[in-house]
N, C-alpha and C. Protein backbone atom coordinates (compact mmCIF):
# COMPACT_ATOMS: atom_id res chain seq x y z
N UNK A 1 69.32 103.22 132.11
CA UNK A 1 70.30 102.81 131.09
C UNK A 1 70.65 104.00 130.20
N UNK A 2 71.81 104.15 129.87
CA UNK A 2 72.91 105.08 128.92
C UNK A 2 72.23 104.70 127.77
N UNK A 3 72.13 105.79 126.89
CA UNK A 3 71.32 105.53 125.59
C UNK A 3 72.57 106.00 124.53
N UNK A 4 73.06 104.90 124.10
CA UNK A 4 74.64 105.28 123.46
C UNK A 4 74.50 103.97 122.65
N UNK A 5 75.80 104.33 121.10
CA UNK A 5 76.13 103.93 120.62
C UNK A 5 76.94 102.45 121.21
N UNK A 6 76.90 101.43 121.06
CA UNK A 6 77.98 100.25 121.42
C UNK A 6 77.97 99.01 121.01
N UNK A 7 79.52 98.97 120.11
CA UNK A 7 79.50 98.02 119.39
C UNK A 7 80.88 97.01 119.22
N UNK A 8 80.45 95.64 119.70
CA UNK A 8 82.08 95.04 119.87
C UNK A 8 82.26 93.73 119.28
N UNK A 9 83.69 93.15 118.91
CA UNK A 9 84.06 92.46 118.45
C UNK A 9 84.75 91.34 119.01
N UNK A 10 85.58 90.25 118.64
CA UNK A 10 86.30 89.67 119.32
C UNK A 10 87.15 88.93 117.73
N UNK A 11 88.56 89.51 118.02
CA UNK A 11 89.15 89.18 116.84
C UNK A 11 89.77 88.16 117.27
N UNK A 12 89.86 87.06 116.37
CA UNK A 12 90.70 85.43 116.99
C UNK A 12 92.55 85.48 116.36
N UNK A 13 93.70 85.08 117.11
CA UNK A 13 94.50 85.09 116.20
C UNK A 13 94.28 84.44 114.87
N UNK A 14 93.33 83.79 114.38
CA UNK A 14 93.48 82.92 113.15
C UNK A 14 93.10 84.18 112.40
N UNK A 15 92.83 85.03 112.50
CA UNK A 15 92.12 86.34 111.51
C UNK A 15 93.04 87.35 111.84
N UNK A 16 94.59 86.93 112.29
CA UNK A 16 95.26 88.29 112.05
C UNK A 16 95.84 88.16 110.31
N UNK A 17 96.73 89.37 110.54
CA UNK A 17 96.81 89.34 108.87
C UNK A 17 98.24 89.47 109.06
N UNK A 18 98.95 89.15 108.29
CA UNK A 18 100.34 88.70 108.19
C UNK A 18 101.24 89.48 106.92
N UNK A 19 102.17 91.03 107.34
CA UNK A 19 102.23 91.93 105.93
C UNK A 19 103.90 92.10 106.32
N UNK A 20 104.77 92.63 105.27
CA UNK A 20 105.52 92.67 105.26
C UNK A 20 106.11 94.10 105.98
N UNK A 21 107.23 94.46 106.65
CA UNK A 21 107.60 96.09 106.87
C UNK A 21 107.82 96.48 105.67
N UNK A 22 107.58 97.81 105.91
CA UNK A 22 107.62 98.88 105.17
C UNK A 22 109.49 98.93 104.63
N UNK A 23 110.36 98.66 105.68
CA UNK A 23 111.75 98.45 105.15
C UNK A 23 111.88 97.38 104.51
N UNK A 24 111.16 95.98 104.80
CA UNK A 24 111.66 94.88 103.75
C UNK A 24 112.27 93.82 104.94
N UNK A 25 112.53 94.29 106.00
CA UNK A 25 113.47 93.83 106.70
C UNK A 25 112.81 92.38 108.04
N UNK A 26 111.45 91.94 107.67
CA UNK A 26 110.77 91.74 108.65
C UNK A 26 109.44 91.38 108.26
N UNK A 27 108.60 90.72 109.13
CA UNK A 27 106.99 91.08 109.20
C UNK A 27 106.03 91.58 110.21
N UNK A 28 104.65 91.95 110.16
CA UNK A 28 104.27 92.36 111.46
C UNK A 28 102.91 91.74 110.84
N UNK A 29 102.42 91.14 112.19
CA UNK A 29 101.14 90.75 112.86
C UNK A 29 99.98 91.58 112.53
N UNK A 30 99.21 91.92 111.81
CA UNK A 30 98.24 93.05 111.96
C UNK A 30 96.94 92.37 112.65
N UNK A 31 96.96 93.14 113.85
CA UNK A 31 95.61 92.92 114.46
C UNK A 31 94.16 93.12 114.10
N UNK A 32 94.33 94.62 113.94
CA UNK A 32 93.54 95.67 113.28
C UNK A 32 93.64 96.73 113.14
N UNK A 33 92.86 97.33 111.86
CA UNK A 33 93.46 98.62 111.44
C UNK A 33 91.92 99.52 111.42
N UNK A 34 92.22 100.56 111.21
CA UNK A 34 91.23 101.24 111.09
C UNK A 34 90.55 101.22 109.57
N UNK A 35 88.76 101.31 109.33
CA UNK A 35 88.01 100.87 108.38
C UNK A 35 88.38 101.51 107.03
N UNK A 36 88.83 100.91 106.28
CA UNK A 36 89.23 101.52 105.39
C UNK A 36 90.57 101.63 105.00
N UNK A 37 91.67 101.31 106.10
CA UNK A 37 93.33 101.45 105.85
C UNK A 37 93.51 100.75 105.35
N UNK A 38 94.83 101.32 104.80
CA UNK A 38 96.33 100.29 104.50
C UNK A 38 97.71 100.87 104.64
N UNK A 39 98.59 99.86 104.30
CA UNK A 39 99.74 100.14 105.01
C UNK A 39 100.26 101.66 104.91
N UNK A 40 99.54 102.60 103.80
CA UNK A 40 100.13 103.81 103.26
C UNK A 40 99.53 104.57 104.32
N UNK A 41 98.05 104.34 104.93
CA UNK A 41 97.05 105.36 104.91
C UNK A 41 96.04 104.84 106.06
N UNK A 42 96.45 104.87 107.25
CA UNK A 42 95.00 104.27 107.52
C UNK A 42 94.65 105.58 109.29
N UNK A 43 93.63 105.64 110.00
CA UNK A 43 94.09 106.26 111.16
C UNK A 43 94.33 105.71 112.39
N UNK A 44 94.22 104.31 112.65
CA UNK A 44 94.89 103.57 113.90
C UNK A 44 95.03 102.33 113.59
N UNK A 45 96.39 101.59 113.58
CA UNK A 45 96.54 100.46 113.38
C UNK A 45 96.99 99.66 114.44
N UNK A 46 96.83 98.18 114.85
CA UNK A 46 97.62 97.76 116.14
C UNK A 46 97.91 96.34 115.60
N UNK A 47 99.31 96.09 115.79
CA UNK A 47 100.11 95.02 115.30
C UNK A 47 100.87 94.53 116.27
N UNK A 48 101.83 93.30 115.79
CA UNK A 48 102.62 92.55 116.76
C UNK A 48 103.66 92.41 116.02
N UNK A 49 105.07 92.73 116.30
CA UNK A 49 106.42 92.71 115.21
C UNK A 49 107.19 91.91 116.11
N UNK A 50 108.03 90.81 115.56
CA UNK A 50 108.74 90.18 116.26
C UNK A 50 110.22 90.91 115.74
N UNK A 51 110.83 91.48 116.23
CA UNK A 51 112.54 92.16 116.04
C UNK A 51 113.72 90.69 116.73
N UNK A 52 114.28 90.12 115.25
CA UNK A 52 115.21 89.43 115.82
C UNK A 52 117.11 89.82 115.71
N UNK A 53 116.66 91.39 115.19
CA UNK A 53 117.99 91.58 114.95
C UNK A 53 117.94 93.40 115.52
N UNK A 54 119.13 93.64 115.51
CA UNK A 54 119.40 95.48 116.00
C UNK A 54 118.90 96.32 114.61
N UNK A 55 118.33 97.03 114.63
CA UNK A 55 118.09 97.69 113.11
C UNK A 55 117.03 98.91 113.15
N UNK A 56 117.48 99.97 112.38
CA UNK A 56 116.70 101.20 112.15
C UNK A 56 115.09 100.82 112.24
N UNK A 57 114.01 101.31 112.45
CA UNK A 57 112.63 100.97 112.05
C UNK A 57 112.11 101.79 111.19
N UNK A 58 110.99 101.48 110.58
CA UNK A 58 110.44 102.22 109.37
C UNK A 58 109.79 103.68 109.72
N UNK A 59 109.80 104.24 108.86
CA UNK A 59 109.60 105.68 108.72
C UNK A 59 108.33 105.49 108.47
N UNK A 60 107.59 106.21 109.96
CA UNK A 60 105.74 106.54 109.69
C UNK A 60 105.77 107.97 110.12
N UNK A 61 106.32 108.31 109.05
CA UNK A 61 106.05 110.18 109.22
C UNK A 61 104.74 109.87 109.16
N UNK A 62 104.35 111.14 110.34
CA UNK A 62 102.65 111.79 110.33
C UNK A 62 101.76 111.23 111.12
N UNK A 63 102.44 109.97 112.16
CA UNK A 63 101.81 109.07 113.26
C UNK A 63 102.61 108.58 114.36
N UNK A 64 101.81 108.57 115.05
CA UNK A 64 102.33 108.73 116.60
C UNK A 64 102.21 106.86 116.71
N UNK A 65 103.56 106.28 117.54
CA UNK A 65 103.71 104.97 117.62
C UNK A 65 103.80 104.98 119.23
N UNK A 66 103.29 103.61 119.74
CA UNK A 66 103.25 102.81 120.94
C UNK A 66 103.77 101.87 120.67
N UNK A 67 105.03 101.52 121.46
CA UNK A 67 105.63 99.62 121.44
C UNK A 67 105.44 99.65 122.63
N UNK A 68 105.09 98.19 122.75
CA UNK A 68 105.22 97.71 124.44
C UNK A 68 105.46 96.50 124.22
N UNK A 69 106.56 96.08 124.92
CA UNK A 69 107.01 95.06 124.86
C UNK A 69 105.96 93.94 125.14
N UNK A 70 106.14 92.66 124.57
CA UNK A 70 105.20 91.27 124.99
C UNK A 70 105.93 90.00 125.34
N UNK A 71 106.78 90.27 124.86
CA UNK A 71 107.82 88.70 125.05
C UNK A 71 109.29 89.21 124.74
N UNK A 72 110.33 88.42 125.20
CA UNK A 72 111.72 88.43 125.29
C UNK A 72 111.87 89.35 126.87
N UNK A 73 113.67 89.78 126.43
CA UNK A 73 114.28 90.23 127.64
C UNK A 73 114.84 91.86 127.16
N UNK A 74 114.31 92.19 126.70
CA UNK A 74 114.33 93.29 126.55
C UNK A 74 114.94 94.37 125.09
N UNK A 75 114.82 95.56 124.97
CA UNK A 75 114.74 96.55 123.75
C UNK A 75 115.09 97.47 124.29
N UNK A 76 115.93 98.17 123.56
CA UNK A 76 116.54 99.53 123.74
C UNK A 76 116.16 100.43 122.62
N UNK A 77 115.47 101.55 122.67
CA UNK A 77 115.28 102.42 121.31
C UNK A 77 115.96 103.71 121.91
N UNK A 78 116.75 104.18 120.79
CA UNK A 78 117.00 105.53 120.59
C UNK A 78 116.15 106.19 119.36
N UNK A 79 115.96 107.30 119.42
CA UNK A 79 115.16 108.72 118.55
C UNK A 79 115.92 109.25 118.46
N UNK A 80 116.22 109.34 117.27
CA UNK A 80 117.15 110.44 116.71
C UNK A 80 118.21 110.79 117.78
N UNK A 81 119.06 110.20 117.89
CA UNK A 81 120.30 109.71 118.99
C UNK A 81 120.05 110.50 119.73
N UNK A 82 118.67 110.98 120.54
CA UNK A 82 118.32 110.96 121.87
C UNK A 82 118.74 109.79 123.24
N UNK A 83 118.33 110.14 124.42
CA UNK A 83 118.64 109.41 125.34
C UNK A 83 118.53 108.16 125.20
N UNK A 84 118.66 106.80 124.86
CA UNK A 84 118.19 105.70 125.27
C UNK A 84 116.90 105.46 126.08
N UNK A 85 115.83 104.65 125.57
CA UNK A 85 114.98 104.32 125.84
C UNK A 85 114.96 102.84 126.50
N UNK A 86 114.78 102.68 127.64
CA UNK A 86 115.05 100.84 127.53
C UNK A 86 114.02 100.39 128.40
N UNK A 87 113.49 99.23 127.58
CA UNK A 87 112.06 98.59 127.53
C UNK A 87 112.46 97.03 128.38
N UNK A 88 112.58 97.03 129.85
CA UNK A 88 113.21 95.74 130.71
C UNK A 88 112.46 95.00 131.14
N UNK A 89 111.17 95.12 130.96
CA UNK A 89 109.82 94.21 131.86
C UNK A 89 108.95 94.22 131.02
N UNK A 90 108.10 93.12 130.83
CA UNK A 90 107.06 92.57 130.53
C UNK A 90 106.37 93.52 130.38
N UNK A 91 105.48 94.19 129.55
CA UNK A 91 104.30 95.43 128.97
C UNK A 91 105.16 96.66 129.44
N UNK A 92 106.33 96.76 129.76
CA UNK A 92 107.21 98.21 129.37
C UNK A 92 106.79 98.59 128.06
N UNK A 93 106.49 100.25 127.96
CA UNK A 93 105.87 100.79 126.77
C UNK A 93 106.95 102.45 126.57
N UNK A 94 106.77 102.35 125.44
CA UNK A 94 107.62 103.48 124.91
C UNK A 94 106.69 104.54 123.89
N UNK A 95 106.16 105.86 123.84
CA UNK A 95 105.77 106.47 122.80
C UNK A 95 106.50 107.47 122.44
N UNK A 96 106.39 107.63 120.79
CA UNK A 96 107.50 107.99 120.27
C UNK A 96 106.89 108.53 118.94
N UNK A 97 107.38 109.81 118.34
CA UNK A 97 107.06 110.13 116.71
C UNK A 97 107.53 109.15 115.32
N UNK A 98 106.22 108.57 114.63
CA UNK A 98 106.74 107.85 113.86
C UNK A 98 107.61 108.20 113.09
N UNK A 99 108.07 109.50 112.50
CA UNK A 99 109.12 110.10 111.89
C UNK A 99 110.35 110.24 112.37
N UNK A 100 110.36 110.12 113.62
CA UNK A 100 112.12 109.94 114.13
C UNK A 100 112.84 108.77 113.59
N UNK A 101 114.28 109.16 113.69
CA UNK A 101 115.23 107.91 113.35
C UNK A 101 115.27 107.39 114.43
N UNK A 102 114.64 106.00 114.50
CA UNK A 102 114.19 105.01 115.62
C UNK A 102 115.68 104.02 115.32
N UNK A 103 116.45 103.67 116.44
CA UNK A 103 116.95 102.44 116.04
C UNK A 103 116.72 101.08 117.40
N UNK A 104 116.83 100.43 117.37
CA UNK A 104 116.42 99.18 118.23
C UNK A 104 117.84 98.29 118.49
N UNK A 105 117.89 98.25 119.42
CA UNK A 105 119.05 96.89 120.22
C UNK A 105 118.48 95.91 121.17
N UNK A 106 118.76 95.18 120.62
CA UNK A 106 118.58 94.11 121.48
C UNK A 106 118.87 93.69 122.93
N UNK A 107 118.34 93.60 123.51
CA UNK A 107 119.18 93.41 124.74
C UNK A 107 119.98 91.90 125.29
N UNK A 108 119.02 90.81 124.76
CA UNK A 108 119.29 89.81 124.99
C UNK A 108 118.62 88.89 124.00
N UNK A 109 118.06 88.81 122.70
CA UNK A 109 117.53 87.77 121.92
C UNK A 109 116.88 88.54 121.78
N UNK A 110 115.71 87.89 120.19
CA UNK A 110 114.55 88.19 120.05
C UNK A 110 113.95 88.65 120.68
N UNK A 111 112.54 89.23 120.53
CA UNK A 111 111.45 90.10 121.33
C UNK A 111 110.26 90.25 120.60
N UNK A 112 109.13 90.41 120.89
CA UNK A 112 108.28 90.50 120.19
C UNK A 112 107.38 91.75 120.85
N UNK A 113 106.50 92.40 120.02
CA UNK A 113 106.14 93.98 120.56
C UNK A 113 104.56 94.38 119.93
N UNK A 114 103.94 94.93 120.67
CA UNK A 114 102.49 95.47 120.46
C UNK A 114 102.85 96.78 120.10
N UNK A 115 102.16 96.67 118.52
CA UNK A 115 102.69 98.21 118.09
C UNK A 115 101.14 99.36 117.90
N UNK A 116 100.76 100.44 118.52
CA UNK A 116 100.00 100.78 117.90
C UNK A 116 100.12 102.24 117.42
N UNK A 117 99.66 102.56 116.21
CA UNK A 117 100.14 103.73 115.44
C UNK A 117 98.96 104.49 115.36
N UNK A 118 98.73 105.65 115.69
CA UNK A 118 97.51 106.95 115.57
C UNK A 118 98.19 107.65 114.56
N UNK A 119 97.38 108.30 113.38
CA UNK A 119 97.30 109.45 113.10
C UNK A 119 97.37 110.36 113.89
N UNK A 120 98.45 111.15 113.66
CA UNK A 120 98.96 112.36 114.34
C UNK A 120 98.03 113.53 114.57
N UNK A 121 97.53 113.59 115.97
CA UNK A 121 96.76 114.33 116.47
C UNK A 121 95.58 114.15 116.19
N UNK A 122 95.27 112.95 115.58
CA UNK A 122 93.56 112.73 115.51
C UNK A 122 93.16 111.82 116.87
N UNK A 123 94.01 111.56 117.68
CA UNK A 123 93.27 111.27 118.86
C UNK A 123 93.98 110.85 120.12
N UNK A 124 93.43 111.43 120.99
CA UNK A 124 94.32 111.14 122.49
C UNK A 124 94.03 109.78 123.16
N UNK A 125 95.70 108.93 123.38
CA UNK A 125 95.70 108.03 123.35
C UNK A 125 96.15 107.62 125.00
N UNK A 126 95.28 106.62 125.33
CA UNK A 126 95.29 106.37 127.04
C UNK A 126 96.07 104.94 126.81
N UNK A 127 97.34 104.28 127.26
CA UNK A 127 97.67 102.57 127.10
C UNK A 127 97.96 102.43 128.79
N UNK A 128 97.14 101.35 129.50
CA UNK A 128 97.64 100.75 130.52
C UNK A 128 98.07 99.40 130.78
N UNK A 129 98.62 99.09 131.02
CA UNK A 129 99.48 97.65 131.22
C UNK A 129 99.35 97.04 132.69
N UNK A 130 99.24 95.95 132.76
CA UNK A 130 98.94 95.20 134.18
C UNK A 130 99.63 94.12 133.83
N UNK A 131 100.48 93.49 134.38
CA UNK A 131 100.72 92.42 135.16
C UNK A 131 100.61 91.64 136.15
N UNK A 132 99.96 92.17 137.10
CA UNK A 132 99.67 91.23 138.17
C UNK A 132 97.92 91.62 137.93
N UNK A 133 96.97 90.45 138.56
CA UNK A 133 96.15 90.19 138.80
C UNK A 133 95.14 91.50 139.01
N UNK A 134 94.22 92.26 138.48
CA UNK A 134 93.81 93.39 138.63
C UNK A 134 92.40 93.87 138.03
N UNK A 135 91.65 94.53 138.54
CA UNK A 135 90.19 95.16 137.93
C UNK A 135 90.52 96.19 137.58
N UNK A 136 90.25 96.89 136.51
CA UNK A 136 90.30 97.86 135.77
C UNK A 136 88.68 98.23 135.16
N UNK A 137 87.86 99.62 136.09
CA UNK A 137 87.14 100.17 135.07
C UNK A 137 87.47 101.34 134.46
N UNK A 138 86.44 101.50 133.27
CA UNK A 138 86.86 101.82 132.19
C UNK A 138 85.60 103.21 132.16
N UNK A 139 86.01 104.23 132.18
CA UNK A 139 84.29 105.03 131.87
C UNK A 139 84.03 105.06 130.63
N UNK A 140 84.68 105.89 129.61
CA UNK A 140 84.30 106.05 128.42
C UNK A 140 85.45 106.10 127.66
N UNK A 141 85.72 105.63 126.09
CA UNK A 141 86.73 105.94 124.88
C UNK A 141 85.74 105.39 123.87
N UNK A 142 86.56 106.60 122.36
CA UNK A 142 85.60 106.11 121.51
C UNK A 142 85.72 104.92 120.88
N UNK A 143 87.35 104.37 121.34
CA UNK A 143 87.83 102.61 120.78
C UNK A 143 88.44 102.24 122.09
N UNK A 144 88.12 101.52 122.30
CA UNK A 144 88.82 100.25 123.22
C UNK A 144 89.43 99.12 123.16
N UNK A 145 90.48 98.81 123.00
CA UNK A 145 91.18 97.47 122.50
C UNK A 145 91.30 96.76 124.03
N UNK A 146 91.36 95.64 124.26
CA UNK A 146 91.73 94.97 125.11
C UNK A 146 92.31 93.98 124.72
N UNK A 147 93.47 93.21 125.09
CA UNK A 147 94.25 91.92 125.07
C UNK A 147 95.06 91.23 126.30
N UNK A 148 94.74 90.57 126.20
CA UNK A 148 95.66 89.45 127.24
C UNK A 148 96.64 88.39 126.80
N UNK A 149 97.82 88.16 127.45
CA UNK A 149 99.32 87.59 126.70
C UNK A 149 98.69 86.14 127.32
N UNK A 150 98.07 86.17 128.85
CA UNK A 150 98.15 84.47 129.20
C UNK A 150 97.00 84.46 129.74
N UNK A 151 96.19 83.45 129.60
CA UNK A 151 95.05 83.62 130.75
C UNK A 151 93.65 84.00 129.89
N UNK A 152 93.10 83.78 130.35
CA UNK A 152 91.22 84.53 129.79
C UNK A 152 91.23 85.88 131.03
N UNK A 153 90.86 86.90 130.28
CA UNK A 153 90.33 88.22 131.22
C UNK A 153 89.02 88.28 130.78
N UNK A 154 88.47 88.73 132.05
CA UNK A 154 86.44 88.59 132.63
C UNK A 154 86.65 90.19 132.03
N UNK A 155 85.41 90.48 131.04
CA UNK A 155 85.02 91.31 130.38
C UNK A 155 83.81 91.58 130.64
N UNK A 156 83.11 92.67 131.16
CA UNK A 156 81.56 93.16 131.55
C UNK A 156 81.06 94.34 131.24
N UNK A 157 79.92 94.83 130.79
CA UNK A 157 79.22 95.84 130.77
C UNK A 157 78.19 95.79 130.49
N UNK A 158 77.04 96.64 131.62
CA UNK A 158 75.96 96.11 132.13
C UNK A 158 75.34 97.70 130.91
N UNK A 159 76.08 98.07 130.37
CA UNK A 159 75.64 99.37 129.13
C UNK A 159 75.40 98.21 127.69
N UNK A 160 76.20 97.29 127.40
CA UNK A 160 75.72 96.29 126.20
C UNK A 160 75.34 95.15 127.05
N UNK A 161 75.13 94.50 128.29
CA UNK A 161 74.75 93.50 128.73
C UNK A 161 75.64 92.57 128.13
N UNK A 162 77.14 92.91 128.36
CA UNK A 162 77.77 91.80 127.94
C UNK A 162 79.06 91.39 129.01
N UNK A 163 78.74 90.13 129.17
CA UNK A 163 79.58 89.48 129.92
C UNK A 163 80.68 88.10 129.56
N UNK A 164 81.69 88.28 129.28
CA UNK A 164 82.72 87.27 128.59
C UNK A 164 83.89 87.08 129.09
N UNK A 165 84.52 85.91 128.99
CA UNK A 165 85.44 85.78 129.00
C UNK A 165 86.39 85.68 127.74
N UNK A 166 87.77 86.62 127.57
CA UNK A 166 88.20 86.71 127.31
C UNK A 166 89.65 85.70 126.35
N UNK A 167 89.87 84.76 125.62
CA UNK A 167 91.04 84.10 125.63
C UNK A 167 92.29 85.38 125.08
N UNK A 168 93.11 84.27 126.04
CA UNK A 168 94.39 84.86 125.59
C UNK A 168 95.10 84.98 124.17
N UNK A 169 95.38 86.18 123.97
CA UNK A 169 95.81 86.19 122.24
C UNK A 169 94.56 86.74 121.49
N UNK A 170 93.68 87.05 122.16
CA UNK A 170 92.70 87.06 121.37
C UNK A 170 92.15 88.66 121.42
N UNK A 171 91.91 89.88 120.41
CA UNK A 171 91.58 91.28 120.60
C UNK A 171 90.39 91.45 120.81
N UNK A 172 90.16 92.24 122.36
CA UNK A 172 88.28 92.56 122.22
C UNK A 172 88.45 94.12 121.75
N UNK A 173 87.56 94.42 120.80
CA UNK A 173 87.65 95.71 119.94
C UNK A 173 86.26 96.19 120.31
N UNK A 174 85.98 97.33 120.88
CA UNK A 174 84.80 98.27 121.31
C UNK A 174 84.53 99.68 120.88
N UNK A 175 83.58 99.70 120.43
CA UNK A 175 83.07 101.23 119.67
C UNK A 175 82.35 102.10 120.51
N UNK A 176 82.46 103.10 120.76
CA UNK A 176 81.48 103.43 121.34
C UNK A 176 81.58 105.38 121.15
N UNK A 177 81.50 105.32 119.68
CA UNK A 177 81.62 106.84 119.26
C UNK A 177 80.80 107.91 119.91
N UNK A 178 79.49 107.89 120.40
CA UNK A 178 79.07 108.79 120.77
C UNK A 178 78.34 109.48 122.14
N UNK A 179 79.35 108.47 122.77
CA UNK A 179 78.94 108.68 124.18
C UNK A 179 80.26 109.60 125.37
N UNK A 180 79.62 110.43 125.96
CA UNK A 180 80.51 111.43 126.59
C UNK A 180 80.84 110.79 127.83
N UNK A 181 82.01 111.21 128.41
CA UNK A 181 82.64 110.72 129.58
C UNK A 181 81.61 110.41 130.59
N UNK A 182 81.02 109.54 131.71
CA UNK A 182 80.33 110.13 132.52
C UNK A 182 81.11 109.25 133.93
N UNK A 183 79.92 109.36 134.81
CA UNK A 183 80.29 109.01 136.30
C UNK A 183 80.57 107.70 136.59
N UNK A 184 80.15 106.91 136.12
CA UNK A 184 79.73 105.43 136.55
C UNK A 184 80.76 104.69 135.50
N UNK A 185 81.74 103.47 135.84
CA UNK A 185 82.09 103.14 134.54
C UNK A 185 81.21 102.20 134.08
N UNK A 186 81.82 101.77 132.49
CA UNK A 186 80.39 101.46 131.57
C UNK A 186 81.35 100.27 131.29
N UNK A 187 82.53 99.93 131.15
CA UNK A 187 83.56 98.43 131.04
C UNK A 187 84.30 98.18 132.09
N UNK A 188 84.56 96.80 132.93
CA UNK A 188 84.89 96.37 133.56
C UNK A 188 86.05 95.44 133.48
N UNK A 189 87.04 95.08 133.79
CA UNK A 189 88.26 94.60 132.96
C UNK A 189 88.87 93.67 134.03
N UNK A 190 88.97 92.42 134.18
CA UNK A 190 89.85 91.87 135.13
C UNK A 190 90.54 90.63 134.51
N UNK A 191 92.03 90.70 134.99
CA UNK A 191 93.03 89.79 134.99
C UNK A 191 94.25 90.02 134.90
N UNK A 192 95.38 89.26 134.39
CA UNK A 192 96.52 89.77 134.65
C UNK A 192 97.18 89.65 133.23
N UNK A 193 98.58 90.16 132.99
CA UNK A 193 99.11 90.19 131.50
C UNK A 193 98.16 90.99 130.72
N UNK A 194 97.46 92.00 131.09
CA UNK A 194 96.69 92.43 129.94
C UNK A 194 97.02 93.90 129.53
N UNK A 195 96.91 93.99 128.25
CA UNK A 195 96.80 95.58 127.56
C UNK A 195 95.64 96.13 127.37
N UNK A 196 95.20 97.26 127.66
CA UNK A 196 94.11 98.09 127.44
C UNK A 196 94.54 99.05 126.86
N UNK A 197 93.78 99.81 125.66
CA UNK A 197 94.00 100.66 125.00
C UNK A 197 92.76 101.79 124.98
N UNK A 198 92.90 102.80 124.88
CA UNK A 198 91.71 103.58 125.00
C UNK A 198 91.84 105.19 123.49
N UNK A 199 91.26 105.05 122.90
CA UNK A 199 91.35 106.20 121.74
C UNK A 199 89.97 107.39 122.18
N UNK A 200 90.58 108.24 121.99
CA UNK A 200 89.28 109.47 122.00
C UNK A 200 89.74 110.30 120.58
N UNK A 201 89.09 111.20 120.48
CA UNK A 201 89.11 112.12 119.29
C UNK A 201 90.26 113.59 120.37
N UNK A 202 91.30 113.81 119.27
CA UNK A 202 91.70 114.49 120.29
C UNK A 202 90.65 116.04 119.75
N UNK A 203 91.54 116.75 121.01
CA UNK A 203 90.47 117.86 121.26
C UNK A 203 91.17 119.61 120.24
N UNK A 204 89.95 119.84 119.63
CA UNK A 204 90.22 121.19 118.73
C UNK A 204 90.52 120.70 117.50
């Protein structure tokens, strides 16, 4: 047995937190943030924003953003009237500088979106998305988010002796600060509709 730090959670939607945007224009879902944040200041936050209209997004100079789509028919972002970005399928993901002029179109109705925001350059960020039916191991990150849109996903690791099932909607949050990459994976991940997130410390 791996002689490592590991420590996990299981956040229920009834314990998300419910805050206003930073423009005024909206609200977002807060899943979880990092110990100690708030909306000014924190170093990784992961939320759910429902966009029911076309409109600029808020200015997070100094952090790096992930949307991936979760529901509706789709999102179009431009950056700073760069190319068009367009988000057409189910866990389509976009990363992008929170300081650009972001604007959003709709493609067809409402949408709703998994947002997660890093402090800029404090850590290299891994997001994989599945839709169809799938095992995913995991070797090492120092945070691990996992979520699923439908369904319970089978959650294992024989490093905390933990074996669960997963509900849908629901965040499994994993620590595991001080353990280095190794051979064998140490989390096991199966089902379908799900997001995995993986944080490390970036490097230098």
């Amino acid at each position: 047995m791996i002689e490592t730090e590991f420590d996990w959670s299981i956040i229920a939607p009834h314990e998300y937190v419910t805050t206003p945007w930073k423009n005024g224009k909206g609200e977002t879902t807060e899943l979880a943030i990092s110990e100690g944040g708030s909306l000014e200041d924190f170093d990784w936050r992961l939320s759910i924003a429902s966009v029911v209209e076309d409109g600029e997004f808020s200015d997070f100079s100094g952090y790096l953003r992930n949307l991936i789509l979760i529901d509706g028919r789709g999102l179009a972002l431009t950056h700073d009237d760069a190319e068009e970005v367009v988000l057409k399928q189910l866990l389509d993901f976009d990363t992008f500088d929170g300081a650009s002029k972001t604007i959003g179109r709709l493609a067809d109705g409402p949408i709703k979106d998994l947002n997660l925001m890093t402090k800029a350059d404090k850590y290299q960020v891994t997001i994989s998305t599945h839709l169809e039916q799938e095992t995913v191991l995991l070797k090492q990150a120092h945070w691990i988010f996992i979520l699923g849109l439908e369904g319970a996903l089978k959650v294992s690791s024989e490093l905390a002796d933990l074996n669960l099932e997963l509900a849908h909607q629901h965040l499994l949050k994993i620590n595991m600060p001080s353990l280095r990459e190794v051979a064998e994976p140490l989390v096991t991940v199966s089902g379908a509709k799900m997001i995995i997130i993986q944080l490390n410390p970036a490097e230098g």
